[in-house]
Protein backbone atom coordinates (compact mmCIF):
# COMPACT_ATOMS: atom_id res chain seq x y z
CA UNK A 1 1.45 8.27 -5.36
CA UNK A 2 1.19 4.77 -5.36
CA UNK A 3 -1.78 2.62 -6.19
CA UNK A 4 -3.03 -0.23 -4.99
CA UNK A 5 -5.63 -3.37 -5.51
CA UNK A 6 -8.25 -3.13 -2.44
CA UNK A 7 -10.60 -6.19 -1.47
CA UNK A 8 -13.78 -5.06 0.09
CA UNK A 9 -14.57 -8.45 1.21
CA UNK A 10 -11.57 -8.04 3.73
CA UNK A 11 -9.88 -4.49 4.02
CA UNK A 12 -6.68 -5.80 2.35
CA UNK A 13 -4.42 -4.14 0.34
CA UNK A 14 -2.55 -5.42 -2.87
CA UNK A 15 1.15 -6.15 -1.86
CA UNK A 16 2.35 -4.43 -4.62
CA UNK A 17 1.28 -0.88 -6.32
CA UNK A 18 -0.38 -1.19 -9.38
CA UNK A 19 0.40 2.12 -10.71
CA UNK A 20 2.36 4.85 -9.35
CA UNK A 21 1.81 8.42 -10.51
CA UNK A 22 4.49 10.83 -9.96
CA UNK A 23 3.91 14.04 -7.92
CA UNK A 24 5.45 16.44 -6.36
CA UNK A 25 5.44 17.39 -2.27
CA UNK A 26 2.77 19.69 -1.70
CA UNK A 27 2.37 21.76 1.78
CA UNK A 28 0.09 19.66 4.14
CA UNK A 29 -2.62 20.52 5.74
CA UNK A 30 -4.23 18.32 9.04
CA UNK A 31 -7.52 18.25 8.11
CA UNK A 32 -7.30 18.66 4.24
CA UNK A 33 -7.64 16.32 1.24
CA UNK A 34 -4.64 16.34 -1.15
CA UNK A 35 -6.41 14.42 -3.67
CA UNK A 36 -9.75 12.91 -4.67
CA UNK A 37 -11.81 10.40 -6.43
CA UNK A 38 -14.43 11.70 -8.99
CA UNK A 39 -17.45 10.09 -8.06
CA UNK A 40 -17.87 8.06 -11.15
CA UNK A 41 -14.47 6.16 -10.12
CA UNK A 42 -12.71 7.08 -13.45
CA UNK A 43 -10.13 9.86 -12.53
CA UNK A 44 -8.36 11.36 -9.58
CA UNK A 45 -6.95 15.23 -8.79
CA UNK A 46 -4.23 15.89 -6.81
CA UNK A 47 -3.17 18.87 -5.79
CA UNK A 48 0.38 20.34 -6.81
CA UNK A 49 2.22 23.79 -6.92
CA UNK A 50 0.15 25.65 -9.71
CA UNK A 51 -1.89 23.25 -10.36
CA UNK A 52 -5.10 20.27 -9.58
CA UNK A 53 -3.63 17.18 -11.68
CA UNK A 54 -6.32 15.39 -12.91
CA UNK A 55 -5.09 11.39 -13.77
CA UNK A 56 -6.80 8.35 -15.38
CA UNK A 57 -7.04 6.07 -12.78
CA UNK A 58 -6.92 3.01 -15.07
CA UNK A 59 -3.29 3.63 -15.78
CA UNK A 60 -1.58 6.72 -14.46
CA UNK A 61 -1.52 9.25 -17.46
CA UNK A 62 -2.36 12.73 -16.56
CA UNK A 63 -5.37 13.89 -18.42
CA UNK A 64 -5.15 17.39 -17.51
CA UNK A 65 -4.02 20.30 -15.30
CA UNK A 66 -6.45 22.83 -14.24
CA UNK A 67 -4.68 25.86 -13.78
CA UNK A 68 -5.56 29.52 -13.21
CA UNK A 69 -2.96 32.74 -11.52
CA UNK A 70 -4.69 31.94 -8.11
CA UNK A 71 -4.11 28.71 -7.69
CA UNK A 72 -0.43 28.76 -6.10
CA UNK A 73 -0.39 26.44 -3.76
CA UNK A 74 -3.81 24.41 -3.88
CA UNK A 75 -4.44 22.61 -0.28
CA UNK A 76 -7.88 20.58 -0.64
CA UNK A 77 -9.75 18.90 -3.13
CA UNK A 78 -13.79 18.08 -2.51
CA UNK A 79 -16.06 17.19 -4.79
CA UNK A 80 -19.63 18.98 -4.38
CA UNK A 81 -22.97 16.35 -4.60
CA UNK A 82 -26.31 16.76 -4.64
């Protein structure tokens, strides 16, 4: 997963990643987040076989895995707000 430097001014893109974060494929799913933002901007979860990923996004390093037996093949990631 690669990241990139995004101007809100104009939509634009970085030309260059400023991060990547290794991952592996996961199954998709049309319709289905593979990864998201916390709200507070500081981390993002990504699903992978046997696990949600959760990395810093200020430089890539994986802060945790939240595992459990059911999670096999996690498909979506939401965050719920109130």
């Amino acid at each position: 997963m690669d990241v990139f430097a995004y101007d809100f001014l104009t939509g634009s893109l970085g030309s260059a990643p400023l991060l990547t974060i290794p991952i592996s494929n996961t199954i998709p799913f049309f319709g289905m987040e593979q990864l998201a933002v916390h709200p507070d901007g500081s981390k993002v979860y990504v699903s992978q076989p046997g696990a949600l990923n959760v990395y810093d996004v200020n430089d890539g390093s994986l802060l945790n895995s939240i595992t459990h037996p059911s999670i096999v093949q996690p498909t979506g990631v939401c965050f719920r707000t109130q």
